[in-house]
Protein backbone atom coordinates (compact mmCIF):
# COMPACT_ATOMS: atom_id res chain seq x y z
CA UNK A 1 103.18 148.65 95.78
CA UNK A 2 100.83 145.42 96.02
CA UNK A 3 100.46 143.65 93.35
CA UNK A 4 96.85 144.47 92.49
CA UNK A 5 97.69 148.26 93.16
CA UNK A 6 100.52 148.27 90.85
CA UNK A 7 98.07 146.65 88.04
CA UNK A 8 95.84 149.47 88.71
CA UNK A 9 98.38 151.97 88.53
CA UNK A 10 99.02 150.73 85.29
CA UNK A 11 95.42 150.27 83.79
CA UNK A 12 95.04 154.33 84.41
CA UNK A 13 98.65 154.78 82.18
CA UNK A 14 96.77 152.56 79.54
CA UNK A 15 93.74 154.54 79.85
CA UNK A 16 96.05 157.91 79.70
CA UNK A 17 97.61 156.61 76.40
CA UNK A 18 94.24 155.38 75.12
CA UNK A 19 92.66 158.93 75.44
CA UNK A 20 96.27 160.49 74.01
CA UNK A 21 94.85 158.30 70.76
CA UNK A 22 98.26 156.29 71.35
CA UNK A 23 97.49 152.19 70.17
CA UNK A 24 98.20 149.35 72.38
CA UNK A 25 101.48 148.56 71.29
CA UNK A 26 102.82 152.16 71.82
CA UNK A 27 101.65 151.88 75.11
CA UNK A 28 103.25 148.94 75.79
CA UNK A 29 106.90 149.96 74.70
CA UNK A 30 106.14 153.13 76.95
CA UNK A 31 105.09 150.96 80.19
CA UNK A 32 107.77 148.50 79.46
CA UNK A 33 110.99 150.87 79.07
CA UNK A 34 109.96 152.63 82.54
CA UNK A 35 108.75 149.67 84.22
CA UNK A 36 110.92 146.59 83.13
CA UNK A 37 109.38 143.78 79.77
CA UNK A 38 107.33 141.84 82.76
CA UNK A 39 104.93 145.00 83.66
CA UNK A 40 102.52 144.12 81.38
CA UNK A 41 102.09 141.69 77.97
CA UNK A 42 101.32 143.27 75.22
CA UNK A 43 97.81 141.00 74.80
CA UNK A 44 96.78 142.11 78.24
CA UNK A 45 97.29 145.71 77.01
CA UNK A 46 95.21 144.98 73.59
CA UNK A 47 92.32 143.65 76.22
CA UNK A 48 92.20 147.10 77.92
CA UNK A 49 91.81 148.95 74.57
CA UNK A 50 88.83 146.99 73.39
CA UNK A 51 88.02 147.11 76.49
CA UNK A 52 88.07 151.14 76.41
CA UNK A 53 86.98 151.05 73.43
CA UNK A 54 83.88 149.34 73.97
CA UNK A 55 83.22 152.18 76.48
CA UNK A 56 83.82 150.31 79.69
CA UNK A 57 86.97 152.84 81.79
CA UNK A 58 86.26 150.57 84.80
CA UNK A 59 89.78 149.48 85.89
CA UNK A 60 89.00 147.07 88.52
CA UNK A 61 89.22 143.08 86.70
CA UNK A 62 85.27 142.07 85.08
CA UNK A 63 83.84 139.86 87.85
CA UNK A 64 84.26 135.97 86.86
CA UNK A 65 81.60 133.84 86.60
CA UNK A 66 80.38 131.11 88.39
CA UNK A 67 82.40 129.49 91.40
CA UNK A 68 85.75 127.91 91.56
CA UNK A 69 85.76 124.30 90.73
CA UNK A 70 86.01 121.81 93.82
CA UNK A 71 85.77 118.21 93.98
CA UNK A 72 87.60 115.65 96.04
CA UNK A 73 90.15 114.00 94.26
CA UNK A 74 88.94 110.58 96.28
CA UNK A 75 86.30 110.91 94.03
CA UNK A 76 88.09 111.12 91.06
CA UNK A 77 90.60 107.95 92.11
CA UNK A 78 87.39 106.10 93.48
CA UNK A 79 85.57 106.29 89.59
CA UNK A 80 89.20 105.69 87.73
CA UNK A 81 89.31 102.46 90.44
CA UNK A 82 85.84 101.08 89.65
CA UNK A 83 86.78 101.41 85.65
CA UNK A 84 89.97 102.39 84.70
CA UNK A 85 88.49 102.85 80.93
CA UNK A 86 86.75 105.70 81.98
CA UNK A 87 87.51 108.53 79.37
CA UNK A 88 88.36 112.30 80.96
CA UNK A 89 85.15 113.47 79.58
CA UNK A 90 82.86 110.57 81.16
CA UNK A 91 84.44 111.19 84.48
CA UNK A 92 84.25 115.17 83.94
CA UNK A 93 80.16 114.27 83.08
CA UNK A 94 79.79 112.23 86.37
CA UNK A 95 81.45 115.01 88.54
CA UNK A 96 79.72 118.05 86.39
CA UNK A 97 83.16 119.83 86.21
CA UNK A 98 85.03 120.26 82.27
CA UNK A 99 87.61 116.99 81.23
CA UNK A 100 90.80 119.28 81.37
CA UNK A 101 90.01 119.45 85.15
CA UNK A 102 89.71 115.81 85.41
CA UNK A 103 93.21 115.61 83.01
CA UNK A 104 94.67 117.82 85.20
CA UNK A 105 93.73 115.82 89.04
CA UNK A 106 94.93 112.56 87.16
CA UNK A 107 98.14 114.08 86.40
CA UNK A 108 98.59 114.80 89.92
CA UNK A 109 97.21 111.62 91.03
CA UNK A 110 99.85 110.38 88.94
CA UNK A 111 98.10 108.68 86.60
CA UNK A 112 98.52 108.56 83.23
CA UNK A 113 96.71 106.44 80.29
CA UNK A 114 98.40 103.42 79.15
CA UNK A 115 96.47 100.92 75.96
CA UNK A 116 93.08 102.94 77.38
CA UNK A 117 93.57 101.87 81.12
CA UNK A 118 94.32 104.83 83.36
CA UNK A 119 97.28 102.97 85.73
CA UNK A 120 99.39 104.66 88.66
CA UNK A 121 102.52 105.92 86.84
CA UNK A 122 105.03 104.19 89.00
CA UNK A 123 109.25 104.12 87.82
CA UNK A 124 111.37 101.67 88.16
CA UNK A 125 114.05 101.03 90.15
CA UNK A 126 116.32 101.29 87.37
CA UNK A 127 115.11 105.08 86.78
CA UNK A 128 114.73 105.84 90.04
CA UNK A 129 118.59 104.89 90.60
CA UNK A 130 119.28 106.89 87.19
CA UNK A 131 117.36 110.31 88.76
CA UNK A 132 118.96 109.88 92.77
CA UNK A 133 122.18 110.04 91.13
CA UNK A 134 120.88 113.39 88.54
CA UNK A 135 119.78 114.93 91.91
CA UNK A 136 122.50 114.19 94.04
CA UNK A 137 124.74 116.09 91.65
């Protein structure tokens, strides 16, 4: 089975369980001793109850607001270059996108934040020598 078929397959075995009266937990030690401990966490099987028993037996996933996030990370490296005291959250106000987005980019602009200056995280050639030989092992 796909992916999303198999979760569908097992949102209507929570939804059988929830109208057996069984709780969330009993339902998960049911899905996970026929389908394996990764099936399902036990949180995402708590969400279907309330979700069931709000009255909502939809299975399909809620639809997500808004739009996925997108901004050029040249944008993000041009603002940190013009001030590298920028904060997360200033940046994140400039672009209109949250700060753990704008941690996030950094990160894998390799940046990180050294006495309130966001530098280039560069090694040197000591540790570089040090992790060559840890890989070449």
């Amino acid at each position: 089975l796909k992916v999303e078929e198999q979760d569908v397959h097992l949102r209507h075995i929570l939804l059988y369980y929830f109208r057996k009266g069984k709780n969330a937990s009993q339902a998960h030690k049911k899905l996970c001793a026929v389908y394996g401990n990764e099936a399902l966490k036990e949180r995402q099987c708590q969400n279907w109850f309330a979700r069931f028993r709000s009255g909502d037996f939809s299975l399909k996933n809620a639809q997500r607001s808004g739009r996925p996030v997108e901004v050029d990370e040249t944008y993000i490296k041009a603002i940190i270059d013009s001030d590298r005291h920028n904060t997360t959250r200033d940046i994140a106000e400039k672009l209109n996108v949250s700060h753990t987005f704008i941690e996030k980019n950094l990160k894998k602009l390799g940046y990180v934040k050294k006495l309130d200056q966001w530098i280039p995280h560069q090694l040197k050639e000591i540790h570089l020598a040090g992790k060559r030989r840890r890989t070449a092992l």
